[in-house]
N, C-alpha and C. Protein backbone atom coordinates (compact mmCIF):
# COMPACT_ATOMS: atom_id res chain seq x y z
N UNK A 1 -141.97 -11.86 -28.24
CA UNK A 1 -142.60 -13.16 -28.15
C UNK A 1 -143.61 -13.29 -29.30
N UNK A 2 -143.80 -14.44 -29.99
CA UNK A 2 -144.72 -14.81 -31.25
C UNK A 2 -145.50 -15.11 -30.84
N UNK A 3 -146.75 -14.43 -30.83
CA UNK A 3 -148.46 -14.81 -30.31
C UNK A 3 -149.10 -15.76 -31.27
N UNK A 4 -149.80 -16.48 -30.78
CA UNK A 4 -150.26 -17.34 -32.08
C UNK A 4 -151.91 -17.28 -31.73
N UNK A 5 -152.62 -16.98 -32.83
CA UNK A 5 -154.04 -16.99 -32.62
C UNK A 5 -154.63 -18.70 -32.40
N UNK A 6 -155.22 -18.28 -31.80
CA UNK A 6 -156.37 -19.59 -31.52
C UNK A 6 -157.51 -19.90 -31.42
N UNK A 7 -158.65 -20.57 -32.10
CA UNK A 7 -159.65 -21.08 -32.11
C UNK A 7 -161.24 -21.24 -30.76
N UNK A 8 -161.07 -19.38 -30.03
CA UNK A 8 -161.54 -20.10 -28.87
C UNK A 8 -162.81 -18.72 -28.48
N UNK A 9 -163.51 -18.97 -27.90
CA UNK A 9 -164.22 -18.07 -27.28
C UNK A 9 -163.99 -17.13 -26.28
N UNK A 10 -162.91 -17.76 -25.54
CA UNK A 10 -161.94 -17.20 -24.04
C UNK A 10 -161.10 -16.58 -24.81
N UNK A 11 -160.32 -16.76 -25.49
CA UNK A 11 -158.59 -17.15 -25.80
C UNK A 11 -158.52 -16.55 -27.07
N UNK A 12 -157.55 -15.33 -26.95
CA UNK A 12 -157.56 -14.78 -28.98
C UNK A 12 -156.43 -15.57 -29.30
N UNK A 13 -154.94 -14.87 -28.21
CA UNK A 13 -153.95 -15.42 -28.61
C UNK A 13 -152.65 -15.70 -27.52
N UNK A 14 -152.25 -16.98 -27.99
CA UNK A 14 -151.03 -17.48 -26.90
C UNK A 14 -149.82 -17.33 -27.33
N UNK A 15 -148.55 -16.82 -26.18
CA UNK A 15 -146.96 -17.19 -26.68
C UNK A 15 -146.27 -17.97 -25.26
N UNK A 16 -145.36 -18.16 -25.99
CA UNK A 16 -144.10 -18.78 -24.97
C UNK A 16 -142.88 -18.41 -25.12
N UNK A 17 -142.01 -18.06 -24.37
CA UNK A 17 -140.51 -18.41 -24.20
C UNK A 17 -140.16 -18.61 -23.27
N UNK A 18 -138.59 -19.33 -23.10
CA UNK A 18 -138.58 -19.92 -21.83
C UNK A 18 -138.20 -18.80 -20.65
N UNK A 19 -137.75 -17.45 -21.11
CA UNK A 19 -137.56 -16.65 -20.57
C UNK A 19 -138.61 -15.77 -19.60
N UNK A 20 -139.68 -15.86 -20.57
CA UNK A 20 -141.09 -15.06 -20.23
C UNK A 20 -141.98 -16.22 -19.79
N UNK A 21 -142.13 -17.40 -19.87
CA UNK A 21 -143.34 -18.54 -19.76
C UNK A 21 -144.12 -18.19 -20.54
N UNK A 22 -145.64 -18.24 -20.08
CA UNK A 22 -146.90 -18.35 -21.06
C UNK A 22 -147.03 -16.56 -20.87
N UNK A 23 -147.90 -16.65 -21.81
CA UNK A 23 -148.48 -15.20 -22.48
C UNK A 23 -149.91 -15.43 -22.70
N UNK A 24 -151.33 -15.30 -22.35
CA UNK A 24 -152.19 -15.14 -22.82
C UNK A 24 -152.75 -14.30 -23.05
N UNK A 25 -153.70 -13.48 -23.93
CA UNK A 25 -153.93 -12.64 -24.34
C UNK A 25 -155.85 -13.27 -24.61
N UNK A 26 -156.49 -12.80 -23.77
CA UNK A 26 -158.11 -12.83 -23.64
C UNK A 26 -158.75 -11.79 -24.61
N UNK A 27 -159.76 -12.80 -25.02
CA UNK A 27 -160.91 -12.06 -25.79
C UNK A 27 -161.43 -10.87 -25.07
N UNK A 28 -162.05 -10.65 -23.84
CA UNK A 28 -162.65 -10.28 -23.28
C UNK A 28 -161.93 -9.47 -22.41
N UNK A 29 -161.77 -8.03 -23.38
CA UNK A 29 -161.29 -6.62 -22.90
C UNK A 29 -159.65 -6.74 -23.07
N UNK A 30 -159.24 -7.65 -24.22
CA UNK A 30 -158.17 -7.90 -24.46
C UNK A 30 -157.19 -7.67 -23.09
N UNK A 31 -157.44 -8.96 -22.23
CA UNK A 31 -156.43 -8.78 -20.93
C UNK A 31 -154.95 -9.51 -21.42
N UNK A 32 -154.06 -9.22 -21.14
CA UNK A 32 -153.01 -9.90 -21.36
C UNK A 32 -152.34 -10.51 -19.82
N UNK A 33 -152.57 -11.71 -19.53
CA UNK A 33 -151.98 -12.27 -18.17
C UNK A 33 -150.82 -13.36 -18.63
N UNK A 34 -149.60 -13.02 -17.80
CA UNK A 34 -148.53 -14.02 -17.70
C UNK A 34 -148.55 -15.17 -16.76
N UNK A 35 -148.34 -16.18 -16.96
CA UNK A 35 -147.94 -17.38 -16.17
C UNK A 35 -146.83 -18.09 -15.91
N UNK A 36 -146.40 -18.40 -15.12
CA UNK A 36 -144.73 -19.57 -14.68
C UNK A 36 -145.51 -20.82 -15.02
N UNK A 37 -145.55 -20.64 -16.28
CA UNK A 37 -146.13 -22.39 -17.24
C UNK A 37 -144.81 -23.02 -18.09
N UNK A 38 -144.87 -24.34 -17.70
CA UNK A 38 -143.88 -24.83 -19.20
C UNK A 38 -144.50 -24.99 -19.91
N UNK A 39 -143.71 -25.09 -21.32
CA UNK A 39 -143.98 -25.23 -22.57
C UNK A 39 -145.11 -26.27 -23.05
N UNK A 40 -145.15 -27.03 -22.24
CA UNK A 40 -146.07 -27.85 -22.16
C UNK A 40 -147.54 -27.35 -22.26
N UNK A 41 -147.70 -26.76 -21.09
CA UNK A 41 -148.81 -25.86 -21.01
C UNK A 41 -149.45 -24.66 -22.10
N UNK A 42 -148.44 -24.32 -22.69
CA UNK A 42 -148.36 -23.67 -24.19
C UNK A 42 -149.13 -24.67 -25.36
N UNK A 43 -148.41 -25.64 -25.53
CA UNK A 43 -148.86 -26.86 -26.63
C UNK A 43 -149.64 -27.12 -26.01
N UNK A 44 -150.05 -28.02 -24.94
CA UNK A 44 -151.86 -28.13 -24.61
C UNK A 44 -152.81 -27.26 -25.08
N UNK A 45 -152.54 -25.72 -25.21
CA UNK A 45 -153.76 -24.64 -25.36
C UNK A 45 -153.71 -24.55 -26.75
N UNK A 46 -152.82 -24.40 -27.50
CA UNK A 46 -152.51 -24.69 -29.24
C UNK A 46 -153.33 -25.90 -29.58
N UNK A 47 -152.93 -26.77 -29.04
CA UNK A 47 -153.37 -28.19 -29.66
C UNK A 47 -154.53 -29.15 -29.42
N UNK A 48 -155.63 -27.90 -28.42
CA UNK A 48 -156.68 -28.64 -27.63
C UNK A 48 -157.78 -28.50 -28.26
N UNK A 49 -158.84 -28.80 -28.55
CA UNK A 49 -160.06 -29.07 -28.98
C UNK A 49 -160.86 -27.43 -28.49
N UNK A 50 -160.83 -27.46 -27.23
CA UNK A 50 -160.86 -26.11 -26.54
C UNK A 50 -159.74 -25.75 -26.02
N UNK A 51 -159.38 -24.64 -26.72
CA UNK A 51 -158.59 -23.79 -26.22
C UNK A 51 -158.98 -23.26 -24.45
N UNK A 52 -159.79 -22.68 -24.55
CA UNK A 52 -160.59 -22.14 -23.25
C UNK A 52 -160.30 -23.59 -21.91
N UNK A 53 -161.09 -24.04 -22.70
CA UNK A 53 -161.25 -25.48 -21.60
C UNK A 53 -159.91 -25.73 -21.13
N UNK A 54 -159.21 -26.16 -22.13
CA UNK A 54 -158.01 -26.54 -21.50
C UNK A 54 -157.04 -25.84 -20.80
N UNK A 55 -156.82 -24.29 -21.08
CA UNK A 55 -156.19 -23.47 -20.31
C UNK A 55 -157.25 -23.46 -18.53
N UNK A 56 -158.28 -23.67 -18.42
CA UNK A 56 -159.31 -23.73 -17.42
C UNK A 56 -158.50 -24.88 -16.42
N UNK A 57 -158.61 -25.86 -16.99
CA UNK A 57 -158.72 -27.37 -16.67
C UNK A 57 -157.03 -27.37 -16.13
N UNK A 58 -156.05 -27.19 -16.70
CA UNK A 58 -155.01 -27.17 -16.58
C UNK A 58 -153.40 -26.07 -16.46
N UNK A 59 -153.96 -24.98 -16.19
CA UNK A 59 -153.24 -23.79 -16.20
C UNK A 59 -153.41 -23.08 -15.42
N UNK A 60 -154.98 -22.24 -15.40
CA UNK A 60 -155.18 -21.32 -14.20
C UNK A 60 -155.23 -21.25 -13.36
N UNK A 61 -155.28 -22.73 -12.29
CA UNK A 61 -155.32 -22.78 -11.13
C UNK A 61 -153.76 -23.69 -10.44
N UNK A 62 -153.20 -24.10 -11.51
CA UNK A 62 -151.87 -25.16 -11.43
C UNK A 62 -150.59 -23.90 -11.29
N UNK A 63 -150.76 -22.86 -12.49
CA UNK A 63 -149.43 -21.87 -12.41
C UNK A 63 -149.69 -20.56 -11.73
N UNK A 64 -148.76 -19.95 -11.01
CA UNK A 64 -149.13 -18.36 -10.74
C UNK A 64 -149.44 -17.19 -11.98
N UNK A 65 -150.40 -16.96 -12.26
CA UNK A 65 -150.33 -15.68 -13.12
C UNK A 65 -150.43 -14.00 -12.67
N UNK A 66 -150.31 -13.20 -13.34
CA UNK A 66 -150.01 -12.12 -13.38
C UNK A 66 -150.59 -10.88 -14.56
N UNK A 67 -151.49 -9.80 -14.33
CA UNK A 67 -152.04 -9.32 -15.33
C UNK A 67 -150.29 -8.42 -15.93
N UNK A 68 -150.11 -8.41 -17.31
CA UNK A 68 -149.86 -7.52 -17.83
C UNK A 68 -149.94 -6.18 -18.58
């Protein structure tokens, strides 16, 4: 999966496929947690003003995640 860095205080770096869903990868003790997110949810955190915020606002409590 292609991680893509991002702009955030929370958030180093995000991926997607449709196979795996979301991928996040946290600043803080470099956690890596999976989610059953669409792609959608991917481009929101890429393309948001806050990265952080918007994975907050719209991800963590909407999809199941999972530490990896």
């Amino acid at each position: 999966m292609e991680m893509i860095n991002v702009d955030s205080t929370q958030i180093m770096r995000v991926g997607w496929t449709e196979a795996e869903g979301l991928r996040v990868e946290f600043v803080r003790g470099n956690a890596v947690w999976g989610y059953d997110a669409p792609r959608s949810a991917y481009e929101g955190i890429i393309g948001a003003d806050s990265p952080g915020g918007y994975f907050s606002q719209n991800v963590k409590e909407r999809f199941p995640g999972r530490r990896l």
